[in-house]
Protein backbone atom coordinates (compact mmCIF):
# COMPACT_ATOMS: atom_id res chain seq x y z
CA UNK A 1 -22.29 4.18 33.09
CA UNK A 2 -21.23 6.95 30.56
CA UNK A 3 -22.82 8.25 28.04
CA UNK A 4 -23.57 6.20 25.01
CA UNK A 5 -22.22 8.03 21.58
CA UNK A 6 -24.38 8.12 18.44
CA UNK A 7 -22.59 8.62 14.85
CA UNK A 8 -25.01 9.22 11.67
CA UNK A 9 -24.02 8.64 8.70
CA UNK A 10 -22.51 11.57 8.14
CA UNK A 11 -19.87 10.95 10.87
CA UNK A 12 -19.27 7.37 9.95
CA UNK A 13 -18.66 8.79 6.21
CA UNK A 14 -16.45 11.46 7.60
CA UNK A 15 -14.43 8.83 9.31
CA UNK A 16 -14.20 5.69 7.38
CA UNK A 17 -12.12 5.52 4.50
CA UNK A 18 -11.53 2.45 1.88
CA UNK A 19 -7.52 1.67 2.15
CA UNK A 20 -7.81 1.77 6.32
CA UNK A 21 -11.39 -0.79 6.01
CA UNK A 22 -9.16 -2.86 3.26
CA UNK A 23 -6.83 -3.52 6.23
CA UNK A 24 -8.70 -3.98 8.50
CA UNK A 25 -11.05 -6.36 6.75
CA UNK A 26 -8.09 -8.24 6.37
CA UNK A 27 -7.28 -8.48 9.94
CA UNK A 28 -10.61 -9.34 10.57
CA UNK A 29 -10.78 -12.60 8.62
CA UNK A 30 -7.87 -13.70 9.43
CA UNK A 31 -8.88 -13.86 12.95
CA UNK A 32 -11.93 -15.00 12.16
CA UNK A 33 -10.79 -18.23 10.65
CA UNK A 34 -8.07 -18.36 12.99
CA UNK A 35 -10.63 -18.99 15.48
CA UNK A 36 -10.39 -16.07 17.52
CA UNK A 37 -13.67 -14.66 17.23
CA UNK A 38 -17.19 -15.97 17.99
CA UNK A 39 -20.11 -15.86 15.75
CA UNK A 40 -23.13 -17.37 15.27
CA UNK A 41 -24.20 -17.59 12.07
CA UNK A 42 -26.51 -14.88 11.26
CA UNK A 43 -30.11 -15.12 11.98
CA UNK A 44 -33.38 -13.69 9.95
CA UNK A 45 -37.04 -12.87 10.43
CA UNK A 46 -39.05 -12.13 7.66
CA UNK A 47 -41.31 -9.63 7.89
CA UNK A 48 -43.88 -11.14 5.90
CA UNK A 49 -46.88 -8.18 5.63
CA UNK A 50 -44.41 -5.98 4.47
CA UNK A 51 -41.90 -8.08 2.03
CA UNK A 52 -38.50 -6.98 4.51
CA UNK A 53 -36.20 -9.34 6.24
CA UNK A 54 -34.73 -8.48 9.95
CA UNK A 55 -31.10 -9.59 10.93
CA UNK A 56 -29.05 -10.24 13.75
CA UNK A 57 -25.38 -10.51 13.63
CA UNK A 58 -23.21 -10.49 16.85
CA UNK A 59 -19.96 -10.84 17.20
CA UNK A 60 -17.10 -11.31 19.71
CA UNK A 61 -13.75 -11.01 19.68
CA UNK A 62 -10.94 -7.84 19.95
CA UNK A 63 -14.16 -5.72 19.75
CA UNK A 64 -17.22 -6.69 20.35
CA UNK A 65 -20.63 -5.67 19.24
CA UNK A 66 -24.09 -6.75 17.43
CA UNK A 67 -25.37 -5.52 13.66
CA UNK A 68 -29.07 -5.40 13.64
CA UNK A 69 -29.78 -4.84 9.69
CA UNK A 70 -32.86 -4.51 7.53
CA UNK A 71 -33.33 -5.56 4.21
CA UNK A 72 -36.13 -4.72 1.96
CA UNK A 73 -35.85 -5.65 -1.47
CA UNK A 74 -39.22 -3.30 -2.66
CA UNK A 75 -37.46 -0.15 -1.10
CA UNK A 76 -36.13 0.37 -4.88
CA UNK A 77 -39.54 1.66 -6.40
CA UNK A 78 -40.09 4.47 -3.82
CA UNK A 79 -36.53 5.42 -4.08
CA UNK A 80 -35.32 4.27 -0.54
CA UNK A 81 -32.15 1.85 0.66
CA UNK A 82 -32.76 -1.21 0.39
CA UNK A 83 -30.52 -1.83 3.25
CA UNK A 84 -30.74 -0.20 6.60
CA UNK A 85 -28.75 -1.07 9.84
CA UNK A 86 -27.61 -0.37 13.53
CA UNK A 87 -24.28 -1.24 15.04
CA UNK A 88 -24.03 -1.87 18.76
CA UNK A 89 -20.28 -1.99 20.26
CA UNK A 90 -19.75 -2.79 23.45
CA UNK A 91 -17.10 -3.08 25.76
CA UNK A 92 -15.97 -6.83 25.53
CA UNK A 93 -13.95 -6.41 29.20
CA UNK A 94 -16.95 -4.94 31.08
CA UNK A 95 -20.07 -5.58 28.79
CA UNK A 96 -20.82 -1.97 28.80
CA UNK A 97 -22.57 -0.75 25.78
CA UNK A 98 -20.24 1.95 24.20
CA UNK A 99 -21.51 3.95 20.93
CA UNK A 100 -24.43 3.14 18.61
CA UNK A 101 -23.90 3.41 14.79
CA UNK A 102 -25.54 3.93 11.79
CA UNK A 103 -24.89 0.56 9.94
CA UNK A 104 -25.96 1.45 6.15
CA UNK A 105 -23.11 3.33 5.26
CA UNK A 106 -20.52 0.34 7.04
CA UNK A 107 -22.18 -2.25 5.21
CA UNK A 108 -22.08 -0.91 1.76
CA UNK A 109 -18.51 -0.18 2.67
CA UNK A 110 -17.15 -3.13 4.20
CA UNK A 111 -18.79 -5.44 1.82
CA UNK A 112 -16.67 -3.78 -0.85
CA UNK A 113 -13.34 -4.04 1.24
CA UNK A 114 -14.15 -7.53 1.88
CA UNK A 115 -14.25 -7.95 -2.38
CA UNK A 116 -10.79 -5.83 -2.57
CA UNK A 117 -9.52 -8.21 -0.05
CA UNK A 118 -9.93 -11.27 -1.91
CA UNK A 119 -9.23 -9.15 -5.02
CA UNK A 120 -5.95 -8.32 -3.97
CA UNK A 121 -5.41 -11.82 -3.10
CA UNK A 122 -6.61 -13.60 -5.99
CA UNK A 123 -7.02 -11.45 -9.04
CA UNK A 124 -4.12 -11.29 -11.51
CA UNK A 125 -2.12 -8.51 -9.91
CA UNK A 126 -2.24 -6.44 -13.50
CA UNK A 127 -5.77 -7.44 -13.45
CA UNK A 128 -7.42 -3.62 -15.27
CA UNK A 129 -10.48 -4.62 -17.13
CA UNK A 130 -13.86 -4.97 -14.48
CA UNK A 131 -16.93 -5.68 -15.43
CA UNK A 132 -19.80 -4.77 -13.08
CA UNK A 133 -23.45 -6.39 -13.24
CA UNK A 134 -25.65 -4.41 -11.11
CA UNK A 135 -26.12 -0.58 -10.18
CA UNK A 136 -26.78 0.21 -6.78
CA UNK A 137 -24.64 1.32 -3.73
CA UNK A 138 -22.77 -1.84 -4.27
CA UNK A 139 -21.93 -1.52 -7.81
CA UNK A 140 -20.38 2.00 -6.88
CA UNK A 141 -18.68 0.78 -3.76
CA UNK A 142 -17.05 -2.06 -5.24
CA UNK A 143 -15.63 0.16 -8.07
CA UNK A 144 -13.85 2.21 -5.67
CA UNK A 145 -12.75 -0.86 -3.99
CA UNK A 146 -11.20 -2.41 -6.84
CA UNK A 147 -9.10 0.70 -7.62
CA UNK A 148 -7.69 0.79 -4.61
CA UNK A 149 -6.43 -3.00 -5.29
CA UNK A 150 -5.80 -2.90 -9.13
CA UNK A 151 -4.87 -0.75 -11.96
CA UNK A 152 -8.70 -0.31 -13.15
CA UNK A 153 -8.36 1.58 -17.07
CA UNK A 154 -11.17 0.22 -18.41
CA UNK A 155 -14.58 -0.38 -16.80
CA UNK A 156 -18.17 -2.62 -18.07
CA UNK A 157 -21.12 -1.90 -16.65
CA UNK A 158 -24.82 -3.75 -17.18
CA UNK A 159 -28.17 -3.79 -15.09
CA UNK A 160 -31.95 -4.47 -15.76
CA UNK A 161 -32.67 -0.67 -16.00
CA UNK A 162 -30.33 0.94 -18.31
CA UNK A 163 -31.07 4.30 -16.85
CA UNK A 164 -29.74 3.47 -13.74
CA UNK A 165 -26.97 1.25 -15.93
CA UNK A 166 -26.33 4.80 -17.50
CA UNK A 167 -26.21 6.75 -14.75
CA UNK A 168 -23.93 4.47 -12.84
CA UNK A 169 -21.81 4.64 -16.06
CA UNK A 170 -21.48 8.32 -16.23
CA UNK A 171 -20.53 8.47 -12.15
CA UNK A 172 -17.77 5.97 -12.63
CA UNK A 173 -16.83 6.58 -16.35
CA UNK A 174 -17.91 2.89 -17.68
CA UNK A 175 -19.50 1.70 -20.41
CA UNK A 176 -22.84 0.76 -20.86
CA UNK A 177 -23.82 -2.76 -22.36
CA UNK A 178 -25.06 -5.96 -22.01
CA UNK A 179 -23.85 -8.72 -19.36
CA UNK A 180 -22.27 -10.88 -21.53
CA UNK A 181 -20.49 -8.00 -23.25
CA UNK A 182 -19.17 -6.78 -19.86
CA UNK A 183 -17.78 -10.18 -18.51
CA UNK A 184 -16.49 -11.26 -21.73
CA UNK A 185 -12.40 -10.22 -21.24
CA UNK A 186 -12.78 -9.25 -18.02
CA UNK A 187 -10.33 -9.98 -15.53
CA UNK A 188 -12.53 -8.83 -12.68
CA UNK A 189 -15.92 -9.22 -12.22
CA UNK A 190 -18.45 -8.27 -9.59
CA UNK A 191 -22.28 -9.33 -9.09
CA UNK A 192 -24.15 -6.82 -6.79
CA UNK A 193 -27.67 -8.04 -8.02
CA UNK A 194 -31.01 -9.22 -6.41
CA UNK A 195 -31.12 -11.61 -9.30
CA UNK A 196 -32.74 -15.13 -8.34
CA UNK A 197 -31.88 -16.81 -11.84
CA UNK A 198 -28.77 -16.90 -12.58
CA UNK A 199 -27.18 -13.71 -14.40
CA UNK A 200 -23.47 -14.41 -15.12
CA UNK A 201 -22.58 -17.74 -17.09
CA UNK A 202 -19.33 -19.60 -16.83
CA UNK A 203 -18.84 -19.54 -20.93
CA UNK A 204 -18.25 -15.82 -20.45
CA UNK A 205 -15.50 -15.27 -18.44
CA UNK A 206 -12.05 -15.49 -19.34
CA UNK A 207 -9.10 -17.89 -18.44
CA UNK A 208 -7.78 -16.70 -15.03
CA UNK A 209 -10.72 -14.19 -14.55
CA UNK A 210 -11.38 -13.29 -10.67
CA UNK A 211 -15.42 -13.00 -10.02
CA UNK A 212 -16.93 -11.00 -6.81
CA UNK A 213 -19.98 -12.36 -6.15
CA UNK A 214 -21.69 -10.07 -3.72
CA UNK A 215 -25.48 -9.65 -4.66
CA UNK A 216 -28.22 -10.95 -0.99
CA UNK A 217 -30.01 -13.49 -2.95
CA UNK A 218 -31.61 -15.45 -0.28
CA UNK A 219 -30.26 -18.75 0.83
CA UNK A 220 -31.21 -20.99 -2.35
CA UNK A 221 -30.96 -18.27 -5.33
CA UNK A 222 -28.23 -17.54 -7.73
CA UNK A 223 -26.48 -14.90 -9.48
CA UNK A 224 -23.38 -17.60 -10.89
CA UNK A 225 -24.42 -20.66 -12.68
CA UNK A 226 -23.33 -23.85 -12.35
CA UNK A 227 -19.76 -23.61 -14.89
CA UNK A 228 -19.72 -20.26 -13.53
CA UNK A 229 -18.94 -21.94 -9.95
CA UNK A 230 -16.62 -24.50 -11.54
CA UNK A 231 -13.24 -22.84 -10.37
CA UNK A 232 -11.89 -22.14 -7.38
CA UNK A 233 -14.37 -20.94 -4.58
CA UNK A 234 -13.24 -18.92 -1.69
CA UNK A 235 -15.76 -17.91 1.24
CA UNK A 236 -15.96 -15.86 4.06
CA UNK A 237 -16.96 -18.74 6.41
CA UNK A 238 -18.09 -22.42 5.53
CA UNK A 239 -20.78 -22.58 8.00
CA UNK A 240 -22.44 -19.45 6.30
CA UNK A 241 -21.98 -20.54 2.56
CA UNK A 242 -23.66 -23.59 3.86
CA UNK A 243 -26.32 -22.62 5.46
CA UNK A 244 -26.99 -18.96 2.77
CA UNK A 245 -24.92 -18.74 0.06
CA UNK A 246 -27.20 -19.94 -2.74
CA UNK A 247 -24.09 -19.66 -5.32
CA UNK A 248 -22.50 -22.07 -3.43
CA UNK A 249 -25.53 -24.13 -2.31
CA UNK A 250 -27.30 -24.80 -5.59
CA UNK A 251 -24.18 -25.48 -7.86
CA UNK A 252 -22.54 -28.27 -4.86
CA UNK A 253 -19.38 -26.68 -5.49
CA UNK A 254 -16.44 -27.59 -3.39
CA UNK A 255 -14.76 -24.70 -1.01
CA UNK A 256 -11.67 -24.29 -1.97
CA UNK A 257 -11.12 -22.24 1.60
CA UNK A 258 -12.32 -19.38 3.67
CA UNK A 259 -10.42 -15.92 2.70
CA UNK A 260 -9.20 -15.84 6.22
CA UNK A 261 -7.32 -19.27 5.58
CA UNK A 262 -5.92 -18.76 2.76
CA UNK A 263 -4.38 -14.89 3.43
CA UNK A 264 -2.68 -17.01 6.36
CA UNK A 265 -1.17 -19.29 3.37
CA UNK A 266 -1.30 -17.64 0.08
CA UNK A 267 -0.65 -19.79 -2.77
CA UNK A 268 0.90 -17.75 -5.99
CA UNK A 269 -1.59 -20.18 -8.43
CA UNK A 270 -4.79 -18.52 -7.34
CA UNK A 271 -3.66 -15.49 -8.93
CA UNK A 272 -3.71 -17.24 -12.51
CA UNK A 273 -6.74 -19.64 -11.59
CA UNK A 274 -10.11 -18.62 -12.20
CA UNK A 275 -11.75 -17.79 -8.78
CA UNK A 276 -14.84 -16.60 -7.23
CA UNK A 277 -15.29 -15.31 -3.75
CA UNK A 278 -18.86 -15.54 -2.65
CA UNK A 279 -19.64 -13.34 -0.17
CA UNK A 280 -22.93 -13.47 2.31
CA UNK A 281 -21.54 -10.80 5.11
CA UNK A 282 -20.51 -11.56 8.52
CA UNK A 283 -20.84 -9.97 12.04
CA UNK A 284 -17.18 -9.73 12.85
CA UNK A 285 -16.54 -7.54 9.57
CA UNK A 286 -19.40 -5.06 10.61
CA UNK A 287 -18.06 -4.84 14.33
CA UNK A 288 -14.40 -4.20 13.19
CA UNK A 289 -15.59 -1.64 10.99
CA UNK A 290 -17.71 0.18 13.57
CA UNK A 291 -14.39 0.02 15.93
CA UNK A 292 -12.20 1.35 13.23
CA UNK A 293 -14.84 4.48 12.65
CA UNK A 294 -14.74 4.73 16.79
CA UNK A 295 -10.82 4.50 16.64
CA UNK A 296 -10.30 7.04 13.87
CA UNK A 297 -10.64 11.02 14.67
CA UNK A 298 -12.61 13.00 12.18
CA UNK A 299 -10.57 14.93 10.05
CA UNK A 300 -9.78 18.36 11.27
CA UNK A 301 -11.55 21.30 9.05
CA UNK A 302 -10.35 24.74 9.31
């Protein structure tokens, strides 16, 4: 067998870059809903003693591989990631186990190019006013993402600790201010919270406004409420909004249809409808982003 490769983080960064993981995000939920990968849904332990979750998330299909991801939620207060991870890849013609990656830096990533994804698909395409609730990797990630898919000129941040609210500000050249304030006139909004109570309400956003919801809130809390979840939903997979997406699980609102489906058939009303895309992560995006970091040659430095 040959040798295994490990990339850090600091490979995976040097390698991975937002408008090639757009694409092939894409790519990857389209096949995904075209049936031609094979997932489980993905599977937790908590780690009680300690507050943490453990995850498993395999997938098969073009690539094939296995995410094993941590989440801790109390990481915040001693200044660590709350998210830590491993991708596996294998060889899907001879099983062979191929490279080993360091997942925290794909998942923050990918998560984001799933949102431009269903950005670009959704949002008004002169959609430039996003509002951001939350301020961790996510909140960052996602602004990046959205640029890449929209002419962002004006930017709304909030969080529950306005010095991390103001430093996120000052990185991404947003203002500061409360949630409501943010949403209100938005035509883009993302939720990259921990919140178990509902923090955006559907009287806030605007006709036609495109929403990003994005924050792990376990399988039964919320970050939309109920008239928040009234428009049109769009999911990564049904089977996982069903069984985790507590957006989608505590309002009873109707699918509309998984982002893979609907990038096969577009419909030019979304993009005037008011939308969300709730997002709970999936194996397949993880493995096609740890392919596309194996598949792409650092750049050359001289």
């Amino acid at each position: 067998m040959a040798a295994i490769d490990f990339l850090d983080e600091n490979e995976v960064s040097r390698r991975l870059s937002m408008p090639a993981l757009i694409e092939a995000m894409e790519r990857a939920l389209i096949d995904f809903s075209a049936g031609r990968v094979i997932q489980p849904v993905r599977q937790f332990v908590e780690v009680e003693a300690h507050g943490g979750f453990l995850g498993l998330m395999p997938a098969v299909g073009d690539s094939m591989g296995v995410k094993l991801v941590t989440f801790y939620p109390e990481n915040t207060a001693p200044g660590l990631h709350t998210h830590h991870a491993l991708v596996v890849v294998f060889d899907p013609v001879t099983g062979e186990p191929r490279a080993v990656l360091d997942g925290r830096l794909i998942t923050e990533m990918r998560t984001a190019a799933v949102s431009a994804v269903a950005t670009r698909l959704l949002a008004d395409p002169a959609a430039s006013t996003l509002a951001v609730l939350g301020t961790g990797v996510q909140a960052r990630a996602h602004v990046d993402a959205m640029r890449a898919v929209r002419p962002i000129d004006q930017i709304r941040v909030w969080g529950r600790n306005e010095a991390h609210a103001r430093a996120l500000g000052e990185d991404v050249g947003a203002e500061v201010t409360t949630a409501e304030a943010a949403v209100r006139g938005a035509s883009i909004v993302v939720t990259a919270t921990a919140a178990v109570e509902p923090i955006l309400r559907g009287e806030w956003l605007a006709e036609g406004a495109h929403v990003n919801a994005v924050g792990w809130n376990g399988n039964d809390a919320r970050e939309l409420d109920d008239a928040a979840m009234a428009g049109l939903v769009f999911v990564e997979s049904r089977a996982g909004s069903a069984d985790q997406a507590g957006n989608v699980r505590g309002s009873g609102a109707t699918v509309t249809a998984e982002i893979g489906e609907a990038l096969a058939a577009p419909k030019a009303e979304w993009q005037t409808a008011t939308t969300v895309f709730d997002s709970v992560g999936m194996a397949v995006e993880d493995v096609a982003a740890a392919q596309l970091v194996l598949d792409s040659p650092p750049p050359v430095t001289s």
